[in-house]
N, C-alpha and C. Protein backbone atom coordinates (compact mmCIF):
# COMPACT_ATOMS: atom_id res chain seq x y z
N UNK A 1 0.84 -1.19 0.00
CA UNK A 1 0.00 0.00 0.00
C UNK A 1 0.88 1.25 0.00
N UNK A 2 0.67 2.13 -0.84
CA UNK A 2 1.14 3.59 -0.80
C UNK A 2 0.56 3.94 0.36
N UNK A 3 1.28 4.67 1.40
CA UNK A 3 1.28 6.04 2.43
C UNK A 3 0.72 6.94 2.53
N UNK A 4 2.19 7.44 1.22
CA UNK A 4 1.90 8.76 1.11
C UNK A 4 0.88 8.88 -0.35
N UNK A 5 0.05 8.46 -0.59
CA UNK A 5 -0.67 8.33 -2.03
C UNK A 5 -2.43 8.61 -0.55
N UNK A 6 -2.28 7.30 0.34
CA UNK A 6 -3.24 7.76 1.16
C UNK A 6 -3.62 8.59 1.54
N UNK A 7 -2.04 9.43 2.51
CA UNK A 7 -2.28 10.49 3.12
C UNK A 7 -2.28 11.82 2.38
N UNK A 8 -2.34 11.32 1.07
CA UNK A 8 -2.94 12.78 -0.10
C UNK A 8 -4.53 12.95 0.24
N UNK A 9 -4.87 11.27 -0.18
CA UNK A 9 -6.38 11.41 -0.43
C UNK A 9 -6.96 11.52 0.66
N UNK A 10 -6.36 11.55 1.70
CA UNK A 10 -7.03 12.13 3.46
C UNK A 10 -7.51 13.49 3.79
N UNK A 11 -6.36 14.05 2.96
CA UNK A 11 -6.35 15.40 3.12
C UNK A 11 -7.12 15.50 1.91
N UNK A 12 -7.32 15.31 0.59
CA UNK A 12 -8.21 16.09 -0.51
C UNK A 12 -9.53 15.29 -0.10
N UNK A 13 -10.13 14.11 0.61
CA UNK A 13 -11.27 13.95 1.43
C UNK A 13 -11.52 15.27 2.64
N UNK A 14 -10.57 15.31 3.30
CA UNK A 14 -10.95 16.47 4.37
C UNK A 14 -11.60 17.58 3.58
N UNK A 15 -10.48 18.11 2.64
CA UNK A 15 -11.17 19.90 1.85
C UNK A 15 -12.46 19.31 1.39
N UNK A 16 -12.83 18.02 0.62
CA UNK A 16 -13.80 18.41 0.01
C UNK A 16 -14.89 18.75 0.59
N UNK A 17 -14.89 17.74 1.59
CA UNK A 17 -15.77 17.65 2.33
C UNK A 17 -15.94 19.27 3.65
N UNK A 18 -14.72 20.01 4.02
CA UNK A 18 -15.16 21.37 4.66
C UNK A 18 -14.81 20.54 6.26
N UNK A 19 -14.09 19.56 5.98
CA UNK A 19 -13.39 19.44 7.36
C UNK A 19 -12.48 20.48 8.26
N UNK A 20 -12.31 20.70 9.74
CA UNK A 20 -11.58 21.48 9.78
C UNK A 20 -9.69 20.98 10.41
N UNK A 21 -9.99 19.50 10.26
CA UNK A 21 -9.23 18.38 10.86
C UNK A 21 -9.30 17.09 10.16
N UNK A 22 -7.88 16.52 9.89
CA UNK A 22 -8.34 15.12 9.69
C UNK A 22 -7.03 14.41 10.29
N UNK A 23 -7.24 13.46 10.18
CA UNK A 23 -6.19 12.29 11.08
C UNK A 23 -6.09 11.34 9.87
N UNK A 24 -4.32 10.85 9.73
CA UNK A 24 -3.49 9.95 8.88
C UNK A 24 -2.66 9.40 9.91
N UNK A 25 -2.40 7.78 9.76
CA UNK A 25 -1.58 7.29 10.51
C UNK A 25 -0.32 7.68 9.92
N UNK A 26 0.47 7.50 11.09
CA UNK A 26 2.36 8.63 10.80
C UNK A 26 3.43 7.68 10.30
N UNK A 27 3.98 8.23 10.11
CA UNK A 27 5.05 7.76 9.42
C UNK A 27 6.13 9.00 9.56
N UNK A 28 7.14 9.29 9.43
CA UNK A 28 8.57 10.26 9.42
C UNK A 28 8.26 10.53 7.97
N UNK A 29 7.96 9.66 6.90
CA UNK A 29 7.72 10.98 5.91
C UNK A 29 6.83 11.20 5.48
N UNK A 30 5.51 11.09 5.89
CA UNK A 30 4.59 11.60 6.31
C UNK A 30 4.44 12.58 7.01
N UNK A 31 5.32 13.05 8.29
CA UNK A 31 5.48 14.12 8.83
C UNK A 31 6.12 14.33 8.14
N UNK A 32 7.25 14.60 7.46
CA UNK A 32 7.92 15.57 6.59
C UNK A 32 7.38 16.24 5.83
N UNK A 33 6.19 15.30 5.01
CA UNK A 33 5.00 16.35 3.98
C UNK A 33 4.51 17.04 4.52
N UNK A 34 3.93 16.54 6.17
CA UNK A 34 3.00 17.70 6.51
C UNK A 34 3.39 19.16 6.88
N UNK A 35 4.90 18.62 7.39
CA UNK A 35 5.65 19.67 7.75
C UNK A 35 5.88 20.69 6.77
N UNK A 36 6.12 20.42 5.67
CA UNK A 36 6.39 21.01 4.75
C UNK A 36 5.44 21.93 4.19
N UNK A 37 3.89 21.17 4.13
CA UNK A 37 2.54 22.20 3.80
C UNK A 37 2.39 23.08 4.95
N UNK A 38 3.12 22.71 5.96
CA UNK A 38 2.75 23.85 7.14
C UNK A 38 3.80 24.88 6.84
N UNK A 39 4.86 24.89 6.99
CA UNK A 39 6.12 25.74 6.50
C UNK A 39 5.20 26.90 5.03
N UNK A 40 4.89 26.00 4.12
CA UNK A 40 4.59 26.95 2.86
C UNK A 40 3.47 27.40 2.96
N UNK A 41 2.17 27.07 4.11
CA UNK A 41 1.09 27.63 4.35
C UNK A 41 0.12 27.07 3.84
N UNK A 42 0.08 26.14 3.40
CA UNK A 42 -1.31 25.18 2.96
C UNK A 42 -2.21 24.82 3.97
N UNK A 43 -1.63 24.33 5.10
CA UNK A 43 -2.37 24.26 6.24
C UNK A 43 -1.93 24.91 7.47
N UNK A 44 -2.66 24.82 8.68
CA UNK A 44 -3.05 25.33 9.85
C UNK A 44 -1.73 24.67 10.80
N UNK A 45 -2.00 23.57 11.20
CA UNK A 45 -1.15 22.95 12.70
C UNK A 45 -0.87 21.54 11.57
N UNK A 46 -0.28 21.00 12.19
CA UNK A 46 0.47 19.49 12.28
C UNK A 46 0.40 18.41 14.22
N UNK A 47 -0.16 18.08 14.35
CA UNK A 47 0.22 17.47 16.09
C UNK A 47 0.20 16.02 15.95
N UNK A 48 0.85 15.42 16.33
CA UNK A 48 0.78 13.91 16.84
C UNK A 48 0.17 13.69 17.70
N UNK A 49 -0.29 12.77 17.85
CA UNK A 49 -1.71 12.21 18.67
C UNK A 49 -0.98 11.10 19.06
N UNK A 50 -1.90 10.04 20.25
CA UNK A 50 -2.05 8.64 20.62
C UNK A 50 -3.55 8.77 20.08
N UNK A 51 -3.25 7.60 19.50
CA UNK A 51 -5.44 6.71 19.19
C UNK A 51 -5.21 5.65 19.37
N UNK A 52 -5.52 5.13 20.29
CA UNK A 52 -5.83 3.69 20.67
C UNK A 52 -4.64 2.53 20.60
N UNK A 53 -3.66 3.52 20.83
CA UNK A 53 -2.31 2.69 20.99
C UNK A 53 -1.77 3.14 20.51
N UNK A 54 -1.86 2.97 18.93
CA UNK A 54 -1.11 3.91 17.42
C UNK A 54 -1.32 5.32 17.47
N UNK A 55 -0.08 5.86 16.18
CA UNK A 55 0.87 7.59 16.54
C UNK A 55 -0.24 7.59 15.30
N UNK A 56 -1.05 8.78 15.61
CA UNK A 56 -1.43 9.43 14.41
C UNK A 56 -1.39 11.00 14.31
N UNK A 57 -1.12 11.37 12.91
CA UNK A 57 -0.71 12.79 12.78
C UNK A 57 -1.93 13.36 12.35
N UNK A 58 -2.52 14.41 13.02
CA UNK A 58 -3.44 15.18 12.95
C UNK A 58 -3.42 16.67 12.46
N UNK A 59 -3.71 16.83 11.12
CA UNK A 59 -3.58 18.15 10.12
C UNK A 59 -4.50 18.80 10.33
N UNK A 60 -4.74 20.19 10.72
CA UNK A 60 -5.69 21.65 10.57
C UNK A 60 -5.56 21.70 9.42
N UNK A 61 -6.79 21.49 8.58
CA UNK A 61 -6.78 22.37 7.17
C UNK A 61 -6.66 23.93 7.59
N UNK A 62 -6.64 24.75 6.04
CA UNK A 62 -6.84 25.84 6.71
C UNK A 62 -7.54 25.99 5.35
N UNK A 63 -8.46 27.23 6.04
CA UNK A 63 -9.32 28.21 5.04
C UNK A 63 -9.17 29.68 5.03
N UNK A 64 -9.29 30.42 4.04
CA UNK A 64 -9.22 31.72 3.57
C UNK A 64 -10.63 32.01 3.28
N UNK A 65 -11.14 32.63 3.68
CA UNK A 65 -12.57 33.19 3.16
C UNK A 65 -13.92 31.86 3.25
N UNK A 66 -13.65 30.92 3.56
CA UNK A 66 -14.09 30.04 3.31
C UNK A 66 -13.75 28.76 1.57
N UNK A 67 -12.60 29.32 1.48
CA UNK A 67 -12.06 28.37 0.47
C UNK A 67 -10.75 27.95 1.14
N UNK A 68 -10.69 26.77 0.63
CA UNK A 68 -9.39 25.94 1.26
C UNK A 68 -8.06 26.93 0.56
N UNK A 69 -7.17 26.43 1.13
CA UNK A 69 -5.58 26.70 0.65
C UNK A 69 -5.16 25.89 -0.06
N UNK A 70 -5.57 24.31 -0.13
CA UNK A 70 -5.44 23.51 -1.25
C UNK A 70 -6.40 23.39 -2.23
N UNK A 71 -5.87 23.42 -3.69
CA UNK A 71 -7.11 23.70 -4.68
C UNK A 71 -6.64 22.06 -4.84
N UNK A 72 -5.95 21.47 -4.85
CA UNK A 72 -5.63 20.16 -5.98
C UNK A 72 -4.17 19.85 -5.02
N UNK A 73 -4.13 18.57 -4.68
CA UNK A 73 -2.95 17.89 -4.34
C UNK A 73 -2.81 16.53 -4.68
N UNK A 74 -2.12 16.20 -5.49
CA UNK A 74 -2.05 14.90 -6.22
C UNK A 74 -0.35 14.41 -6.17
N UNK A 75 -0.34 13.18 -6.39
CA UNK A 75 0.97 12.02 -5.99
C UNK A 75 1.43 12.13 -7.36
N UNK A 76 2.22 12.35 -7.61
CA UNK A 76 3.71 12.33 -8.79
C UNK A 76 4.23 11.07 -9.20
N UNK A 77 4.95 10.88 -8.11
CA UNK A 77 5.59 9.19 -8.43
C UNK A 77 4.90 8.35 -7.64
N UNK A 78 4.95 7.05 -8.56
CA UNK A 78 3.89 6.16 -7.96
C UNK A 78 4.81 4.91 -7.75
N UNK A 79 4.69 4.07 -6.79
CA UNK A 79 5.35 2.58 -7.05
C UNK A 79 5.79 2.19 -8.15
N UNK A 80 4.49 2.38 -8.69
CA UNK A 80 4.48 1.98 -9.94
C UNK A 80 5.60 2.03 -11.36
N UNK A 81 5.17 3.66 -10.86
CA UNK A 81 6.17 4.67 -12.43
C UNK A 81 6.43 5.92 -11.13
N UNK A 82 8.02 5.99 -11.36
CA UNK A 82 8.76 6.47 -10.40
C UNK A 82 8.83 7.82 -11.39
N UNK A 83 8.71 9.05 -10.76
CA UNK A 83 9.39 10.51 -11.24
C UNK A 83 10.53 11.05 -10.91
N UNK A 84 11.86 11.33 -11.75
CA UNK A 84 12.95 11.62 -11.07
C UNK A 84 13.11 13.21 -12.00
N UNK A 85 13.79 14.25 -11.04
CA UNK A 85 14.04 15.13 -11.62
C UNK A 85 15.22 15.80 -11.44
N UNK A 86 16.14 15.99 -12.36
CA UNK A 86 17.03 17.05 -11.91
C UNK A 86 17.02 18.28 -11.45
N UNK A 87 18.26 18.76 -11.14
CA UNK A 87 17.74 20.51 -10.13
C UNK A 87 17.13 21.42 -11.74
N UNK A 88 18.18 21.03 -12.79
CA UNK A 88 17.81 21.66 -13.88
C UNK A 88 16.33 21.53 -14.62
N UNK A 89 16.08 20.51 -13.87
CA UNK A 89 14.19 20.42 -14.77
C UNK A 89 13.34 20.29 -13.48
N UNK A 90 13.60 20.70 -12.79
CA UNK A 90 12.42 20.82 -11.79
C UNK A 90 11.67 22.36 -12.13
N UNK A 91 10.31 22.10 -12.00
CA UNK A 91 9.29 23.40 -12.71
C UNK A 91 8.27 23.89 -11.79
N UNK A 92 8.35 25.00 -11.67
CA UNK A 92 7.60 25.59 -10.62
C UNK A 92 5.75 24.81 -11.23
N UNK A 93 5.04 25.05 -10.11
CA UNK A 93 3.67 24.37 -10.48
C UNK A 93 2.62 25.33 -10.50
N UNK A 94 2.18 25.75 -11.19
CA UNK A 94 0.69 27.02 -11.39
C UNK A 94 1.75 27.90 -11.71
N UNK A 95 2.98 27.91 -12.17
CA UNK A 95 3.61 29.28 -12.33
C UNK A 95 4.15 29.69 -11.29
N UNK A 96 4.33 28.88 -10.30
CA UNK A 96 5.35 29.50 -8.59
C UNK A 96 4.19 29.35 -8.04
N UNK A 97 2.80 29.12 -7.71
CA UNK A 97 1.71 29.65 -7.25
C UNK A 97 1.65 27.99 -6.20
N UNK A 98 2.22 26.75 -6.85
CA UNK A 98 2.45 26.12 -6.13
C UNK A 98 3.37 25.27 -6.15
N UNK A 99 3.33 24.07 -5.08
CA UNK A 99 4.68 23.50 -4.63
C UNK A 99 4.81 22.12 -4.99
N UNK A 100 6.33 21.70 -5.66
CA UNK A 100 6.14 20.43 -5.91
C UNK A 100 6.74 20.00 -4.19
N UNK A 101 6.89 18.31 -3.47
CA UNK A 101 7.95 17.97 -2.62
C UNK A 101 8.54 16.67 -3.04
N UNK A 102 9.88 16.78 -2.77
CA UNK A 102 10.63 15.60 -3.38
C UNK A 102 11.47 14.76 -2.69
N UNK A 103 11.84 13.92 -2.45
CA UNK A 103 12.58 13.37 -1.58
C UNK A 103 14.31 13.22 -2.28
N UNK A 104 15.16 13.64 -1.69
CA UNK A 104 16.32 14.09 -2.15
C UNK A 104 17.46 13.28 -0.95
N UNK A 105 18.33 13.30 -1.50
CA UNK A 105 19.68 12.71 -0.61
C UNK A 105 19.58 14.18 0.30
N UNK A 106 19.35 14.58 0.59
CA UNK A 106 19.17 15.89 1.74
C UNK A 106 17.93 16.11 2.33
N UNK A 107 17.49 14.42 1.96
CA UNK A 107 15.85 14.69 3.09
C UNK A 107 14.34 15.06 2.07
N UNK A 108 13.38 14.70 2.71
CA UNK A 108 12.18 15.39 1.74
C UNK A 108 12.16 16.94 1.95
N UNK A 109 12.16 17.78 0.81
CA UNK A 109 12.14 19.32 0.75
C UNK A 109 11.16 19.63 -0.38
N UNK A 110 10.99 20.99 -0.45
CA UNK A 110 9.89 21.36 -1.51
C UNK A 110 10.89 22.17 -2.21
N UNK A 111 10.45 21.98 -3.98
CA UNK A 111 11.30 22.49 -4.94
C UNK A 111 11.73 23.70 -5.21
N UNK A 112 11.63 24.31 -3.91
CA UNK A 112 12.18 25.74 -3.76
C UNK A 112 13.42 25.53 -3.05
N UNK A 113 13.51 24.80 -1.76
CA UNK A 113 14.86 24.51 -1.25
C UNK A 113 15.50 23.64 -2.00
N UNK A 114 15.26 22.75 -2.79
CA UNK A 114 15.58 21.82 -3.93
C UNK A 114 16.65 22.84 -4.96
N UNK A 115 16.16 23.92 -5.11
CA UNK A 115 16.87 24.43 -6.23
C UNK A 115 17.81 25.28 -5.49
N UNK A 116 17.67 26.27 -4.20
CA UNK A 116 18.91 26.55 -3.50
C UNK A 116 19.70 25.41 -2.84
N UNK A 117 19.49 24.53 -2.98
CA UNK A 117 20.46 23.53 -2.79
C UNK A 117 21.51 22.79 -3.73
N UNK A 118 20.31 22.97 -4.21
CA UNK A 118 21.33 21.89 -6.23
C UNK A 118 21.08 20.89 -6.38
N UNK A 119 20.15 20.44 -5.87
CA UNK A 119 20.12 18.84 -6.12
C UNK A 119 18.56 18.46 -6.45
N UNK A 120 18.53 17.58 -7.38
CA UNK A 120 17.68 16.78 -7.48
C UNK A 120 16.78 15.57 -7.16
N UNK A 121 15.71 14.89 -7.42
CA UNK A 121 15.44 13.85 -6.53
C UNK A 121 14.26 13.21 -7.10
N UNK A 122 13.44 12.61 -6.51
CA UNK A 122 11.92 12.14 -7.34
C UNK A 122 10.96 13.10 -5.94
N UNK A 123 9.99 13.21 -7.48
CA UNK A 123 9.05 14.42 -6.95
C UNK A 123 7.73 13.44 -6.59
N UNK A 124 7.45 13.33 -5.05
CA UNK A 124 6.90 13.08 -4.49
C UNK A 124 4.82 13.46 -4.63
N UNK A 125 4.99 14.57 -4.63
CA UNK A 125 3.51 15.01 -5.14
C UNK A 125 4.05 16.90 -5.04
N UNK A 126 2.41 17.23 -6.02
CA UNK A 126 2.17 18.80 -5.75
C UNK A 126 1.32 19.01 -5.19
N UNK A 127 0.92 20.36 -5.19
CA UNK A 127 -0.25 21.05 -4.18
C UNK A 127 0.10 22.12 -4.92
N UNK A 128 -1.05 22.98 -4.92
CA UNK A 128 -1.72 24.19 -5.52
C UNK A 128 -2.51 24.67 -4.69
């Protein structure tokens, strides 16, 4: 089973639906994504929880006016069919408006620290 393919569709279940919270079981890079939408402002909080024995990570969506901060967040590389990109072809997403994250020999980062860094990696998913 994909993870992080889940813990996309957790979170694009939460917006659609006008959640103001949702819960994904954790994982380290799982928190790294979330961390990362919190850093660039997609969402609200990040907290780890106990539920019933098991660590689960609990995301604040956030809203602007009553529209989410995520329009669209979708998985890149799949088990399946892997996405690799160099620093030289990594492409901003909506025009800079949003973020790819990639997992890199320097950790999962979003393709803004990706490119002040220099390095390349497989691009994990975007968000808009």
């Amino acid at each position: 089973m994909d993870s992080i393919a889940n813990f996309l569709t957790i979170i694009r279940n939460g917006v659609s639906r006008g959640k103001s919270s949702v819960r994904a079981p954790y994982s380290a890079q799982i928190a790294a994504i979330a961390n990362i939408l919190l850093q660039e402002g997609f969402i609200k909080a990040v907290v780890t929880v106990q539920e019933q024995g098991h660590k689960k990570l609990e995301v604040v969506l956030k809203y602007v006016d009553g529209e989410s901060a995520i329009h669209e967040i979708d998985r890149q590389s799949k088990p399946s069919l892997r996405v690799y990109r160099g620093v030289d072809n990594i492409r901003p997403v909506i025009g800079g408006l949003g973020l790819s994250i990639l997992t890199t020999n320097k950790g999962i980062i979003s393709h803004k620290q990706a490119k002040k860094l220099r390095v390349g990696g497989e691009v994990m998913c975007t968000v808009w």
